[in-house]
Each structure stands twice: as C-alpha cells, then as structure tokens.
N, C-alpha and C. Protein backbone atom coordinates (compact mmCIF):
# COMPACT_ATOMS: atom_id res chain seq x y z
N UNK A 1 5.81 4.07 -15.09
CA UNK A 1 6.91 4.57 -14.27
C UNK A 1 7.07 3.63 -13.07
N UNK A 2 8.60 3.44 -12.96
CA UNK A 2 8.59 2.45 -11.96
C UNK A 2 8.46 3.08 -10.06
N UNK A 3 8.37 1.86 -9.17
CA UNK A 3 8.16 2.64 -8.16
C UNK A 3 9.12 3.33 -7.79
N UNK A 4 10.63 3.24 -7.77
CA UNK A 4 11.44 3.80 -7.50
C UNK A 4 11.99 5.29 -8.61
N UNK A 5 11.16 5.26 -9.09
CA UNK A 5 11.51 6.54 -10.27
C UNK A 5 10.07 7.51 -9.59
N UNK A 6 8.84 6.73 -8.87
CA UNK A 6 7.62 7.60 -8.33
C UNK A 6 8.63 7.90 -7.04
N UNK A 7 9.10 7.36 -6.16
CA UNK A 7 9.75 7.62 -5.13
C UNK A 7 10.18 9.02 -5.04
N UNK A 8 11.24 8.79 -6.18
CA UNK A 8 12.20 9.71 -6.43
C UNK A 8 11.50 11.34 -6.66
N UNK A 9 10.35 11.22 -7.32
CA UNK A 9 9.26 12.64 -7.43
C UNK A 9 8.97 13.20 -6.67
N UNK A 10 9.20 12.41 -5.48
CA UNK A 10 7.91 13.12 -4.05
C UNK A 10 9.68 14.20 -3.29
N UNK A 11 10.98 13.99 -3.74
CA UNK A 11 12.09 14.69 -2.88
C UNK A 11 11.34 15.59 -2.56
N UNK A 12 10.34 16.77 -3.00
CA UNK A 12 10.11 18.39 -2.81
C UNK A 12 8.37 18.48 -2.40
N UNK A 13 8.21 17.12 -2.28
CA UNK A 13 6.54 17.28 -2.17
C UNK A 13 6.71 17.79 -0.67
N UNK A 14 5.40 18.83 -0.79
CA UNK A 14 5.36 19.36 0.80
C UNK A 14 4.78 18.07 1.65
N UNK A 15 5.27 18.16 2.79
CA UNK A 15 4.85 17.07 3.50
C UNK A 15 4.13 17.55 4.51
N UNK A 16 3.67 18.60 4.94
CA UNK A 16 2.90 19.07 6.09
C UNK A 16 1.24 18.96 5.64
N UNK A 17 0.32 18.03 6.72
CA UNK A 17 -1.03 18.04 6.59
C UNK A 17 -1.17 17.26 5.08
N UNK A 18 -0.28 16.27 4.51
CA UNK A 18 -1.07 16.14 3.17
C UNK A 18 -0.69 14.05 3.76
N UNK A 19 -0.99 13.17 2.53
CA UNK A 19 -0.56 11.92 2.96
C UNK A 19 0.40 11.28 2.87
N UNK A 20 1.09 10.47 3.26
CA UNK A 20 2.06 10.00 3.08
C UNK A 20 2.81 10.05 1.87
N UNK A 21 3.89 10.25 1.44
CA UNK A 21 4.23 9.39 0.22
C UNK A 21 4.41 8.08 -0.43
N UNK A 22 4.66 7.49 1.32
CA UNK A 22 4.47 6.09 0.44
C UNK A 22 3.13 5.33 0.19
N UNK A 23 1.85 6.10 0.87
CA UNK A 23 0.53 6.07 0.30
C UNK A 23 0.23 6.31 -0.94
N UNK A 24 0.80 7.47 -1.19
CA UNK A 24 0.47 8.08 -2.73
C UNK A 24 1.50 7.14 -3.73
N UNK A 25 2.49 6.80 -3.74
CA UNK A 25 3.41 5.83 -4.25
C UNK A 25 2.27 4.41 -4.34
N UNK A 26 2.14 3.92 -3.78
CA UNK A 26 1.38 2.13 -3.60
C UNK A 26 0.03 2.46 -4.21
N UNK A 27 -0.55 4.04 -4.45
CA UNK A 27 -1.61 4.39 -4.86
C UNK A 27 -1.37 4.56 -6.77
N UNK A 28 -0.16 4.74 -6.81
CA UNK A 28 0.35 4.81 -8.50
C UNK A 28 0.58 6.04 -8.80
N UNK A 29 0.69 6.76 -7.55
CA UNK A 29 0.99 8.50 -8.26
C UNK A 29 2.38 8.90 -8.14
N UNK A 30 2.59 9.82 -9.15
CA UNK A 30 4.20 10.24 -8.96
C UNK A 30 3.63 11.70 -9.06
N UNK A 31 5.09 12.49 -7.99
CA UNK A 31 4.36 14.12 -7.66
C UNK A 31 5.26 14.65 -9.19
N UNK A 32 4.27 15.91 -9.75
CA UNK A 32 4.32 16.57 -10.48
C UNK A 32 4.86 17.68 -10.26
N UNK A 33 5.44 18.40 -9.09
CA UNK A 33 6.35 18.92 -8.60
C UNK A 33 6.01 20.37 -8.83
N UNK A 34 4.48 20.25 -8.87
CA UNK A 34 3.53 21.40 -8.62
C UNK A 34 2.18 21.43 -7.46
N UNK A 35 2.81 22.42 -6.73
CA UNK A 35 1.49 22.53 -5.45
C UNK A 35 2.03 21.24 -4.92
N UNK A 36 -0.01 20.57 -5.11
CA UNK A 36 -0.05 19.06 -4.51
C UNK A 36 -0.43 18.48 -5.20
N UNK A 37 0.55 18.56 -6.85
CA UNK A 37 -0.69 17.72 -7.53
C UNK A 37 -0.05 16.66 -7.86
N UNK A 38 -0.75 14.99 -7.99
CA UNK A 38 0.03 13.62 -8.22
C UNK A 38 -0.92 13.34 -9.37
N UNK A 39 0.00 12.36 -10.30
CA UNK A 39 -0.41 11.89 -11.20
C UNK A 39 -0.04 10.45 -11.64
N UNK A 40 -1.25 9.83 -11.98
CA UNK A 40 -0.82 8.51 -12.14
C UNK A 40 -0.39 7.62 -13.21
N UNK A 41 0.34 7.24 -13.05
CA UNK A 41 1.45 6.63 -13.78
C UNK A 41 0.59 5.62 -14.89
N UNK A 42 -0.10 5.06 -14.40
CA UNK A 42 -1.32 4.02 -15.66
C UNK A 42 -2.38 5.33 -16.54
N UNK A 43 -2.82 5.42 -15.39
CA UNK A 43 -4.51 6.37 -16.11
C UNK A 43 -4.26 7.80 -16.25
N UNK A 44 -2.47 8.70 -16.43
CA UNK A 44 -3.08 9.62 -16.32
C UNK A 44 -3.78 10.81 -15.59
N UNK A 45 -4.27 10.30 -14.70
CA UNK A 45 -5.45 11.23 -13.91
C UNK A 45 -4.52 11.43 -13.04
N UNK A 46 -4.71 13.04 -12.67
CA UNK A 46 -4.42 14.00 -11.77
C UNK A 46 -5.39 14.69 -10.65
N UNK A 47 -4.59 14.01 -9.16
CA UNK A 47 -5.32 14.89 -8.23
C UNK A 47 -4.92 15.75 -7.63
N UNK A 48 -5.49 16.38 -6.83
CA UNK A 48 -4.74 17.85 -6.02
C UNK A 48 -5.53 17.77 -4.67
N UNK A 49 -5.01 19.16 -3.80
CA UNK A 49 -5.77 19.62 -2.77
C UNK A 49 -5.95 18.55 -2.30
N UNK A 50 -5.17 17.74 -1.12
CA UNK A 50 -4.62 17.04 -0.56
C UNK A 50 -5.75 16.74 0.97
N UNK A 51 -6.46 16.68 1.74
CA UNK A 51 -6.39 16.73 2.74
C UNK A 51 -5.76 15.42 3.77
N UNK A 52 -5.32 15.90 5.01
CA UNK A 52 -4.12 14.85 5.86
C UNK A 52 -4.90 13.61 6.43
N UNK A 53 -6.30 13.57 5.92
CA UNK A 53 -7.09 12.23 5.99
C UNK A 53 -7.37 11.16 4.94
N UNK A 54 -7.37 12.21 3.38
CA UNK A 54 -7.04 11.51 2.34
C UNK A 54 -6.48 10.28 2.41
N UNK A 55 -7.74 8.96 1.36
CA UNK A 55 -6.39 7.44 1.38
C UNK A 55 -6.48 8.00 -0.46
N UNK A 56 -4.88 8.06 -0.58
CA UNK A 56 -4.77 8.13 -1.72
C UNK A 56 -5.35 6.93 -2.76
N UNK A 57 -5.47 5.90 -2.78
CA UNK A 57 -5.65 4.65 -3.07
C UNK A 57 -7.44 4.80 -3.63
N UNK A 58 -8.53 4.94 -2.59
CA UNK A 58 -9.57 5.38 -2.39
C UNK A 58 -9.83 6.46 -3.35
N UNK A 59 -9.20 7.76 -2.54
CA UNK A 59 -9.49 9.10 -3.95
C UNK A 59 -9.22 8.32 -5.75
N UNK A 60 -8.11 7.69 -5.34
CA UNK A 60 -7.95 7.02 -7.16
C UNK A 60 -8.84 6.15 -7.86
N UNK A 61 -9.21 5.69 -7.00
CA UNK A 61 -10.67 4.96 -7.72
C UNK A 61 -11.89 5.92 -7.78
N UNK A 62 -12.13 6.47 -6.81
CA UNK A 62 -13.21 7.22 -6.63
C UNK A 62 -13.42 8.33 -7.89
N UNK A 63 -12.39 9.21 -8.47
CA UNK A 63 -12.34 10.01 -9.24
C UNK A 63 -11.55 9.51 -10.40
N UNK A 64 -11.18 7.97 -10.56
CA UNK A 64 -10.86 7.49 -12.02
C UNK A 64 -11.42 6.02 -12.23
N UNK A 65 -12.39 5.99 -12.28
CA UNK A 65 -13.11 4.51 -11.83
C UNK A 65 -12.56 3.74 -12.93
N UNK A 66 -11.95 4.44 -14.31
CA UNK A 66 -11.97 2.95 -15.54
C UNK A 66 -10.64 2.93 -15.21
N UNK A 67 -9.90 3.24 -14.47
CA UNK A 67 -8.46 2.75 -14.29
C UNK A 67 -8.23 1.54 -13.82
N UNK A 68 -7.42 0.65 -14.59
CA UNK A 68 -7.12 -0.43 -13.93
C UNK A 68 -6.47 -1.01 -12.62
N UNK A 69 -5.61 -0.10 -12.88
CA UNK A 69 -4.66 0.21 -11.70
C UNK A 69 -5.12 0.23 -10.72
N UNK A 70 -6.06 1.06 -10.28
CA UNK A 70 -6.92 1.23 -9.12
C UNK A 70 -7.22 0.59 -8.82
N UNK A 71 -8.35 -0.27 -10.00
CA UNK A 71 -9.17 -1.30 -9.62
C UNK A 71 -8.66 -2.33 -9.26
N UNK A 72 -7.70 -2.77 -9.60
CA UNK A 72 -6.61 -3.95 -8.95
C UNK A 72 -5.98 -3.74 -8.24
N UNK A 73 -5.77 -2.71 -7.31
CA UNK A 73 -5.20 -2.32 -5.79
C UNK A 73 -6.48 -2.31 -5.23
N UNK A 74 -7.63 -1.85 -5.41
CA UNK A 74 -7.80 -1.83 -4.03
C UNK A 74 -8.81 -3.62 -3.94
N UNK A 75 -8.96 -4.15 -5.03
CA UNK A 75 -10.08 -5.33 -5.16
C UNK A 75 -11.26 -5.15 -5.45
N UNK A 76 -12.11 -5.88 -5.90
CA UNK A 76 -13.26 -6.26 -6.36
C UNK A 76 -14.45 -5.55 -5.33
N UNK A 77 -14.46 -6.02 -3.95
CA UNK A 77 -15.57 -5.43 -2.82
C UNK A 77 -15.00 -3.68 -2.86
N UNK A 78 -13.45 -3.73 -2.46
CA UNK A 78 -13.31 -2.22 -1.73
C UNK A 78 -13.73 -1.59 -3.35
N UNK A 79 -13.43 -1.63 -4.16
CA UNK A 79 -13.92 -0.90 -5.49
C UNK A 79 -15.37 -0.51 -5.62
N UNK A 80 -16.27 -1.85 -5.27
CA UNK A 80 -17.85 -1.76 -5.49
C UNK A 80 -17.92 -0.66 -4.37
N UNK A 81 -17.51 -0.97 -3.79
CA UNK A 81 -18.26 -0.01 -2.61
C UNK A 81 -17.86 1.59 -2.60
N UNK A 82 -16.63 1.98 -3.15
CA UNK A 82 -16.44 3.47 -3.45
C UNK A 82 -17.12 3.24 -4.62
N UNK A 83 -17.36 2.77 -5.31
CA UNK A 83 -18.41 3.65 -6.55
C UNK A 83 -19.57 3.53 -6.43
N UNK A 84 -20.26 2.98 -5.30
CA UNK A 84 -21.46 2.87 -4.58
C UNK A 84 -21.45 3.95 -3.85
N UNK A 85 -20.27 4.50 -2.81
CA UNK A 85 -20.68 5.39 -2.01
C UNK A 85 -20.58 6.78 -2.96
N UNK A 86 -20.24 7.27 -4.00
CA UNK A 86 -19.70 7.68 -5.07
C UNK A 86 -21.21 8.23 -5.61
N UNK A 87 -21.68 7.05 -6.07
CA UNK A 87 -23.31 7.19 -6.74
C UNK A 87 -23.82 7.55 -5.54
N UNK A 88 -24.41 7.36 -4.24
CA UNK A 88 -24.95 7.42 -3.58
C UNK A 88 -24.74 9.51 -3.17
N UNK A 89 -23.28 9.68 -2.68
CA UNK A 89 -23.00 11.24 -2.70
C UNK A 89 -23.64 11.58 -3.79
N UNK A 90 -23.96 11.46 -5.05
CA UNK A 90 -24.22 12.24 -6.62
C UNK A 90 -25.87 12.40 -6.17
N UNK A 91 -26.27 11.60 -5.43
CA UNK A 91 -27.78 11.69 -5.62
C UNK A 91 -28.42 10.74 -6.54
C-alpha cells in the first residue's frame, strides 16, 4: 500500500494521547479503522493500545522482528539494539 493510500486511513484515527500519524505512516502502518489498531502494509502485523510516547517505528521491530520493512527503516545498530533490549526485558 502506497504512502498516500496509508495517509488516507488515518482521516478517523483518534488523535488524542496516541502518535502521530505521520509516525505511524514512515513506520508502514495504515489505520484499520478500528479502536487503535495499525497494520502493516509489508508484514501484516497488527498493533494496538497506543501509548502518546510510543515510536511507532521501534514498537514495529520490536514485536515483528522478521519484517523487512522494519528492519530497513530503522538500520542495522537501531534494530540490534531493540532486539537486544527485547531479549534482555524476556529474561
């Protein structure tokens, strides 16, 4: 999905306390036009429950690590290191 067709998803997304849209957009999600939930346009994967500190970008790697998408936004270091801090939270 292109970016301007993800754009176009977020018209009804609530915008109070959650992140930007054009965070969640550059992150690969288009809103599903339920609650808060985004979904991404490569991998699939769906997140929700939003908080207004959330980096969408971050949560997408963090909770879809074989996505490519991800992994090529955020780079090689910022990647190692959320699935380092990732393993490290698991115990």
């Amino acid at each position: 999905m292109e970016i301007p067709k993800r754009y176009v998803s977020f018209a009804t997304w609530p915008s109070e306390q959650l992140p930007a849209v054009d965070d969640l957009v550059r992150a690969g999600f288009f809103y599903t036009g339920k609650n808060t939930i985004v979904t991404c346009f490569y991998c699939n994967g769906s997140l929700q429950n939003w908080g207004s500190n959330d980096n969408p970008m971050i949560e997408h790697a963090r909770w879809f690590p074989h996505c490519a998408y991800a992994k090529q936004l955020c780079g090689d270091d910022l990647y190692r290191k959320i699935q380092e801090s990732k393993r490290l939270a698991q115990g």
